[in-house]
Protein backbone atom coordinates (compact mmCIF):
# COMPACT_ATOMS: atom_id res chain seq x y z
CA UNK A 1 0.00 0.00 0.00
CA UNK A 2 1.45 3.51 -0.74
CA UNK A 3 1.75 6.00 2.09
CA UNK A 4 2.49 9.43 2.37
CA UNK A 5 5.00 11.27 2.55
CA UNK A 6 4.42 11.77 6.50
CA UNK A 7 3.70 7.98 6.69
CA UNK A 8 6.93 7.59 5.02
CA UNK A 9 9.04 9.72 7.19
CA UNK A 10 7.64 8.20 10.24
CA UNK A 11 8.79 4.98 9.80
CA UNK A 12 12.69 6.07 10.06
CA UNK A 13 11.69 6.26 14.22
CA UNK A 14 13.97 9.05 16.37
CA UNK A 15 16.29 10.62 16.03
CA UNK A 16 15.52 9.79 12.13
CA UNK A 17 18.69 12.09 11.37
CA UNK A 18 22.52 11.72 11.52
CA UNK A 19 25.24 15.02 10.51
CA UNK A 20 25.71 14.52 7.03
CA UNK A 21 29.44 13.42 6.68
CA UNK A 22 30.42 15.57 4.19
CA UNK A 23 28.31 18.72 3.63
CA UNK A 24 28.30 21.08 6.57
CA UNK A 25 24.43 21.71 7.46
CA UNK A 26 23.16 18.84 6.28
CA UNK A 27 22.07 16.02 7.71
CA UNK A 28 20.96 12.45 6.06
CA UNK A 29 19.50 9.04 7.50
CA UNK A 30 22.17 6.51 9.04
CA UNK A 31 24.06 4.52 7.47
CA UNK A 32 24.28 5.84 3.91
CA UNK A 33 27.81 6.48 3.58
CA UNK A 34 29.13 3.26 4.81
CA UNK A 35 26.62 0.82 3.32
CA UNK A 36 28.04 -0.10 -0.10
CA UNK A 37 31.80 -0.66 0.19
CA UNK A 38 31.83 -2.65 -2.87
CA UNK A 39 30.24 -2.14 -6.19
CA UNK A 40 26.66 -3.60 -5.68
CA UNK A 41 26.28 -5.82 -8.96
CA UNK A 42 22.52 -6.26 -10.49
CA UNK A 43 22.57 -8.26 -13.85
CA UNK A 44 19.48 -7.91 -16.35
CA UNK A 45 20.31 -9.66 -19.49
CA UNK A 46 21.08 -6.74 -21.77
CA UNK A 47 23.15 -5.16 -18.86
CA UNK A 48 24.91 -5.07 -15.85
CA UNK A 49 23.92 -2.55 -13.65
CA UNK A 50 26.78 -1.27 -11.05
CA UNK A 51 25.52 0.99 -7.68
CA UNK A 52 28.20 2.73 -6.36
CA UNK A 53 26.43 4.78 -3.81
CA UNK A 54 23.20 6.40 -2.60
CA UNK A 55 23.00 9.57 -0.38
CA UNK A 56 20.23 11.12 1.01
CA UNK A 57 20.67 14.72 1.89
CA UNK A 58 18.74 17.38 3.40
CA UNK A 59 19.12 20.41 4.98
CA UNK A 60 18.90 20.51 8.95
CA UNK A 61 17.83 22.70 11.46
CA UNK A 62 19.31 25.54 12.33
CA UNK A 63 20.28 27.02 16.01
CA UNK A 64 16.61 27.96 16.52
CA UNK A 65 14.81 24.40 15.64
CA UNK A 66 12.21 25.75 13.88
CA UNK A 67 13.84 26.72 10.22
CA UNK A 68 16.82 24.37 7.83
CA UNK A 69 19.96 26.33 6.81
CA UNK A 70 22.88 25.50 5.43
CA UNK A 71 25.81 26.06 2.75
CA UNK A 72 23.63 26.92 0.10
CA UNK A 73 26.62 26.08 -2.75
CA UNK A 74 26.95 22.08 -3.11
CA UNK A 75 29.69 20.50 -5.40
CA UNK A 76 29.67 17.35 -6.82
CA UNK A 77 32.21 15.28 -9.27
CA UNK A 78 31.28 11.40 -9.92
CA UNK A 79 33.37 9.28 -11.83
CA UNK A 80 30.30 7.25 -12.79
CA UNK A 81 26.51 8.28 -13.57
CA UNK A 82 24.70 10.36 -10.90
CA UNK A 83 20.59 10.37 -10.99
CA UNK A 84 19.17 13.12 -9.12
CA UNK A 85 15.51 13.56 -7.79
CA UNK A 86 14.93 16.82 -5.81
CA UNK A 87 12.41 15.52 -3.00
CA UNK A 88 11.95 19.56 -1.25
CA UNK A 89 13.24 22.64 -2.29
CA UNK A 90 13.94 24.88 -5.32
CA UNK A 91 17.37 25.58 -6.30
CA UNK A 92 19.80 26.50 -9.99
CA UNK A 93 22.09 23.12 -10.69
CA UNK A 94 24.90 23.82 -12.98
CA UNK A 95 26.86 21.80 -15.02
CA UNK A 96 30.14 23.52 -14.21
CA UNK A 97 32.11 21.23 -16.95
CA UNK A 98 29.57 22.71 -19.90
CA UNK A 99 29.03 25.82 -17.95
CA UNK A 100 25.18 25.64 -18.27
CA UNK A 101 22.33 26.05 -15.65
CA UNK A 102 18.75 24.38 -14.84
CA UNK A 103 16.16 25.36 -12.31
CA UNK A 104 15.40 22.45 -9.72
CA UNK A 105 12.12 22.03 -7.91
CA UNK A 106 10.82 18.97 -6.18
CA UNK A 107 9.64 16.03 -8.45
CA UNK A 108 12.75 16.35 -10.75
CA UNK A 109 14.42 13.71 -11.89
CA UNK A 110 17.64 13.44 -13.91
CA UNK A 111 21.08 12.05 -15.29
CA UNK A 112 24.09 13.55 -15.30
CA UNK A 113 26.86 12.39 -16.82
CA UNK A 114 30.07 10.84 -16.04
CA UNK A 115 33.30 12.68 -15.50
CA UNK A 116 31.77 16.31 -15.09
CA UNK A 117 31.41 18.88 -12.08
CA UNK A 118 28.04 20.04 -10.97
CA UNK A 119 27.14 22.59 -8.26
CA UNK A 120 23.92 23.32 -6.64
CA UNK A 121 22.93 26.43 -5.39
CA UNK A 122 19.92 26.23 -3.17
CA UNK A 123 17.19 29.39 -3.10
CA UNK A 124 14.10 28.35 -1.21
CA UNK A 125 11.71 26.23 0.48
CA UNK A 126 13.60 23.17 2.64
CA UNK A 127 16.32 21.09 0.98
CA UNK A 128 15.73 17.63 0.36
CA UNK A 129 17.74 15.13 -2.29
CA UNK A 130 18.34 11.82 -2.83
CA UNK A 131 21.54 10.75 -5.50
CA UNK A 132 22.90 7.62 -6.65
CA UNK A 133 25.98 6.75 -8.64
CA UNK A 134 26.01 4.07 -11.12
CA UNK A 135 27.06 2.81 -13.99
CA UNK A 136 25.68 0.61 -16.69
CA UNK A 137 28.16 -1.99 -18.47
CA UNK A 138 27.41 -5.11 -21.28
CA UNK A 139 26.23 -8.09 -20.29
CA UNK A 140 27.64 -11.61 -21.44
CA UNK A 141 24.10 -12.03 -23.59
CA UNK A 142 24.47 -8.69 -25.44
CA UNK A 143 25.64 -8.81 -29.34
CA UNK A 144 29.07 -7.41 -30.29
CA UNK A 145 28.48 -3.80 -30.16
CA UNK A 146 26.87 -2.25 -26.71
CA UNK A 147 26.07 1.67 -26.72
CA UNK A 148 24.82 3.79 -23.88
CA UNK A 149 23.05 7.59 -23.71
CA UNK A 150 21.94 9.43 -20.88
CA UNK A 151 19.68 12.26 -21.42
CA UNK A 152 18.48 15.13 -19.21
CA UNK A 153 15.86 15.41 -16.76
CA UNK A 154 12.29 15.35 -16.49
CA UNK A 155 9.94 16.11 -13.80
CA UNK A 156 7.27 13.44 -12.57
CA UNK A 157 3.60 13.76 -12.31
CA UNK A 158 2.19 13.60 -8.97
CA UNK A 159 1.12 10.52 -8.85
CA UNK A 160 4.16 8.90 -10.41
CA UNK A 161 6.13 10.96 -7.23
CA UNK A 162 4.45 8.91 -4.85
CA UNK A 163 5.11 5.48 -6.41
CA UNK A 164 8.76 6.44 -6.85
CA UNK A 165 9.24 8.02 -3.13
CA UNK A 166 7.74 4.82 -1.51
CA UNK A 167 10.00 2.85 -3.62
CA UNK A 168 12.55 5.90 -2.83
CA UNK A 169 12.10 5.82 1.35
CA UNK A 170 11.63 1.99 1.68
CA UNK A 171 15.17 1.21 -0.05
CA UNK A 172 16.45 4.38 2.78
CA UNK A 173 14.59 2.57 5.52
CA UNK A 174 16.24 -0.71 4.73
CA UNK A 175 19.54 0.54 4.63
CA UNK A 176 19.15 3.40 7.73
CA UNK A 177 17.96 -0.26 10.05
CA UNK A 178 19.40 -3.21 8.42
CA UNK A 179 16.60 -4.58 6.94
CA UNK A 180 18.08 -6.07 4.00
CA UNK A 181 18.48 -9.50 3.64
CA UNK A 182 21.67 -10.20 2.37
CA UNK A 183 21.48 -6.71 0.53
CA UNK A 184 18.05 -8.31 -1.68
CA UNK A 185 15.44 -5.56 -0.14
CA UNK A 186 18.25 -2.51 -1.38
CA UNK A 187 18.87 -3.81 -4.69
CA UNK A 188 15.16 -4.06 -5.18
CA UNK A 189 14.33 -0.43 -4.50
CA UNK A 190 17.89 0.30 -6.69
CA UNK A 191 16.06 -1.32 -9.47
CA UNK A 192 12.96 0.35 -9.07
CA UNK A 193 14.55 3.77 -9.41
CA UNK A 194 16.51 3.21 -12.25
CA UNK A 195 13.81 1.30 -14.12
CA UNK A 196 12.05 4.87 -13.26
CA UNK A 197 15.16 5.98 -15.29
CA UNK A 198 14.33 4.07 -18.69
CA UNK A 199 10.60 4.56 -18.67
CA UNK A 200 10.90 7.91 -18.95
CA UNK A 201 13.94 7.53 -21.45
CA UNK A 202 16.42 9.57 -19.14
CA UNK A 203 18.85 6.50 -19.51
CA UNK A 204 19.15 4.61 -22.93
CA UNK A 205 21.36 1.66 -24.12
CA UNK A 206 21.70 -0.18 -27.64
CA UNK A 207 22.58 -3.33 -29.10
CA UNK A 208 23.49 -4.36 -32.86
CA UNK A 209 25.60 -6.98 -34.80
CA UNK A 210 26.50 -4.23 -37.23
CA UNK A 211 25.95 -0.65 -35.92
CA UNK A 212 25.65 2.00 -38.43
CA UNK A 213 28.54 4.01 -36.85
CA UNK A 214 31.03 1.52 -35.45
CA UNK A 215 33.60 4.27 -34.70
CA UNK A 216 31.01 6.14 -32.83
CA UNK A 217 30.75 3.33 -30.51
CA UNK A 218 34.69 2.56 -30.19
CA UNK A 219 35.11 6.01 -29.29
CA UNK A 220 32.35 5.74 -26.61
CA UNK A 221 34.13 3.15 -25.61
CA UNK A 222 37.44 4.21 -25.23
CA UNK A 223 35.69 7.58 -23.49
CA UNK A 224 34.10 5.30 -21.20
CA UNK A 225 37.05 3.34 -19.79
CA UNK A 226 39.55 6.42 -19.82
CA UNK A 227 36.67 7.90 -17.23
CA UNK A 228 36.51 5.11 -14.89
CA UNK A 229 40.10 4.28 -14.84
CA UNK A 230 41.75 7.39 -15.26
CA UNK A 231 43.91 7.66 -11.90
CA UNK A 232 45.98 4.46 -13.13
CA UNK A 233 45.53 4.54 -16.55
CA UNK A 234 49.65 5.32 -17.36
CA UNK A 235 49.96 3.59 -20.83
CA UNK A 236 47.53 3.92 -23.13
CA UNK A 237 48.26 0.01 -24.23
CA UNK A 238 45.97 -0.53 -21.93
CA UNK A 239 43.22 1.78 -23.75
CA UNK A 240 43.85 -0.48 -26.77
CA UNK A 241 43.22 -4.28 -25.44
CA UNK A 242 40.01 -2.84 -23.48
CA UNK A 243 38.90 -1.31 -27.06
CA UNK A 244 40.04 -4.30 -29.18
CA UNK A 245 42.08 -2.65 -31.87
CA UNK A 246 45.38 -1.04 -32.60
CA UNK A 247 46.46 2.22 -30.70
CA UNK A 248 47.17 4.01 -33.20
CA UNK A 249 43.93 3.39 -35.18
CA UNK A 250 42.13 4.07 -32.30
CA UNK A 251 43.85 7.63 -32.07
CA UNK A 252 42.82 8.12 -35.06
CA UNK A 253 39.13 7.66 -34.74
CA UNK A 254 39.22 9.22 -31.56
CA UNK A 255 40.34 12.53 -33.36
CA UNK A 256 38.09 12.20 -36.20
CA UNK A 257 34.78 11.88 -34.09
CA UNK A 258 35.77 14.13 -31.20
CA UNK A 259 38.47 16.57 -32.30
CA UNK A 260 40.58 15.89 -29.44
CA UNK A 261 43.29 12.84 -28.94
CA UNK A 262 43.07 9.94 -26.64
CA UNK A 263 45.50 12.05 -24.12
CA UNK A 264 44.01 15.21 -24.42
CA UNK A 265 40.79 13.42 -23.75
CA UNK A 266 42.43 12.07 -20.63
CA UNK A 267 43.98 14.84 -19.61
CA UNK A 268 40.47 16.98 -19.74
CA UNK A 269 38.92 13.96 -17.75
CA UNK A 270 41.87 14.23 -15.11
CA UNK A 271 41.31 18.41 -14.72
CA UNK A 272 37.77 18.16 -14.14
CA UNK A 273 38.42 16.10 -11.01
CA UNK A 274 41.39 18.36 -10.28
CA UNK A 275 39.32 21.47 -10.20
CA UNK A 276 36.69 19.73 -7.96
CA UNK A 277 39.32 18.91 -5.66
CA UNK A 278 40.48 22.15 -5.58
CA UNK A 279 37.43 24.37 -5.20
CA UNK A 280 36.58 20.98 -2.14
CA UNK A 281 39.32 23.08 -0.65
CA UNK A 282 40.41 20.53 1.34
CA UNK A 283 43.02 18.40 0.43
CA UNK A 284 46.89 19.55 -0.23
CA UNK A 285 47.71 19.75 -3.60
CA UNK A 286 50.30 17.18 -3.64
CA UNK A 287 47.93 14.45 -2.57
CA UNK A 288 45.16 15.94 -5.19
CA UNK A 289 48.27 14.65 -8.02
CA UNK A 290 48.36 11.67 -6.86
CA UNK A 291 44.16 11.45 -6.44
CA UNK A 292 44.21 12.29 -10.25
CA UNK A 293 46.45 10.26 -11.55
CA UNK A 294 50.08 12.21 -11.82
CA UNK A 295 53.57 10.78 -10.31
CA UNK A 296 54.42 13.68 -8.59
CA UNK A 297 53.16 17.09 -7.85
CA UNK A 298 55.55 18.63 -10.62
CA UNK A 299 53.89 16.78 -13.54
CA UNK A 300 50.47 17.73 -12.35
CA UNK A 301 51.26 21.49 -11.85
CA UNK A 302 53.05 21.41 -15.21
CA UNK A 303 49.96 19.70 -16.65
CA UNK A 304 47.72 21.67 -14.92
CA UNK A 305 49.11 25.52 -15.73
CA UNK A 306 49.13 24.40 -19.80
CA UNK A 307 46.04 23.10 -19.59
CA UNK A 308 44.15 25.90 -17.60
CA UNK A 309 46.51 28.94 -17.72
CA UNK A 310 47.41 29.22 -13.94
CA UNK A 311 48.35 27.35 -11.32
CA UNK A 312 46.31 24.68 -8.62
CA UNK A 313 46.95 27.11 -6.00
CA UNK A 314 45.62 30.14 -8.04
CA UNK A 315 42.72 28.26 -8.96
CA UNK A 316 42.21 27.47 -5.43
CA UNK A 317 43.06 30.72 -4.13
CA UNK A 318 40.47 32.48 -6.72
CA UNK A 319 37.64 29.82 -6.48
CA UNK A 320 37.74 29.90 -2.46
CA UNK A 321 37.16 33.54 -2.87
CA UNK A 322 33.88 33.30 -5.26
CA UNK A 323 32.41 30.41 -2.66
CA UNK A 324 32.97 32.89 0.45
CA UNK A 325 30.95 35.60 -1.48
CA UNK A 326 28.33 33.25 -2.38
């Protein structure tokens, strides 16, 4: 039977709420940041599905106990797919990589993409998200070439909100007690979102024998792996046996569809996390090399000043200064 969104809330007991382990002024039910601490694996038979994490996130009271506060600018960098549905609250999100800007309001729904930076700034009403990470690979039964899309957002009727938040709040309530046996009842409600996902077409995959653009896919390909593996990815042999064909074939496709080569492709993937990092604020820069996928912290400041003009600590220097006037 569905229940409301009171009825749903009531079920996490009290305290319901736990400090939000890494956003200041947030708070989010227990045990979401230590559940998964291996990729949880969930295979359909034209895919595997991989769930990196989930997070629940809203905003929590302030000093008084009556209104929510907190840092109203949120940054986020996944190295996988991140679905988004805005539960409470209006807000801008921004895809920082494409420098472009949405409005947010609750019932939304979307994908973003791997490999890119997103910030949300929140405006009004009380803050209230829930995010996974995931990604979505072949399976053994698929035919030789295997293509993914992910596409936008969408915002759900009001009845579809309520089927998707009880699926939403009972997957939180099995994690934030422990009701899962032997992780079944969470990989349920998983599927349940992301099946939310393809109906409304926000995610997308394709088969064929013989595609009509074969480089298209190879490329995707090759963009895919140098994305999920680009910390150790050192020698781009490695690039090649994932993708099946020579390297320097491959480099050549690669620069026909996308304009760019295999390492400048890396190297864009590797800055996008670096800038994250940076404007995170937290970690020293020589451990942020290392995080990104650079020997030392000479290579990655040498790396970093051609690709972006300045130096990590000027881009920390000038993007902690745009966050404190936020």
């Amino acid at each position: 039977m569905l229940k409301s969104r009171n009825e749903l809330m009531e079920m996490f007991g009290n305290p319901a709420f736990v400090p939000h382990p890494r956003f200041n002024g947030m708070v989010t039910f227990p045990g979401m940041s230590s559940w998964i601490t291996a990729p949880l694996r969930i295979i359909l038979p034209a895919t595997i599905l991989e769930i990196y994490s989930i997070d629940y996130v809203r905003a929590g009271p302030s000093e008084d106990g009556k209104t929510a506060q907190f840092d109203h600018f949120l940054r986020f960098q996944q190295n996988a797919f991140r679905l988004w549905y805005q539960i409470d609250g209006q807000g801008i999100l921004q895809n920082a990589t494409k420098n472009n800007f949405g409005s947010t309001h609750p019932g939304l729904l979307g994908v973003m993409d791997t490999g890119q930076r997103h910030a949300y700034l929140h405006q009004r009403g009380d803050f209230e998200c829930f995010v996974m990470e995931f990604a979505l690979l072949p399976s053994n039964q698929t035919k030789y070439f295997w293509n993914w899309e992910v596409e936008g957002k969408c915002v759900l009727a009001e009845h579809e909100r309520v089927i998707f938040e009880n699926h939403l709040f009972n997957l939180l309530l099995a994690v934030a007690t422990g009701r899962d046996f032997q992780g079944i009842a969470p990989a349920a409600g998983m599927l349940e979102i992301i099946l939310t996902g393809f109906q409304k077409k926000l995610i997308t995959f394709s088969q064929a024998q013989f595609p009509k653009n074969k480089s298209h896919l190879l490329v995707q390909k090759a963009q895919h792996f140098m994305q999920r593996n680009f910390v150790s990815l050192q020698h781009q042999e490695l690039l090649a046996q994932e993708c099946g064909v020579d390297i320097n074939y491959l480099n050549i496709v690669f620069k026909k569809e996308t304009g760019r080569t295999l390492f400048q492709f890396l190297t864009t993937v590797r800055m996008e996390h670096a800038k994250h990092l940076l404007e995170e604020g937290t970690l020293p820069i020589i451990a942020i090399a290392s995080r990104v996928g650079y020997p030392n912290n000479n290579s990655f400041a040498r790396a970093f000043r051609k690709f972006l003009k300045e130096s990590p600590s000027e881009y920390r220097k000038k993007h902690s200064a745009q966050s404190s006037s936020k």
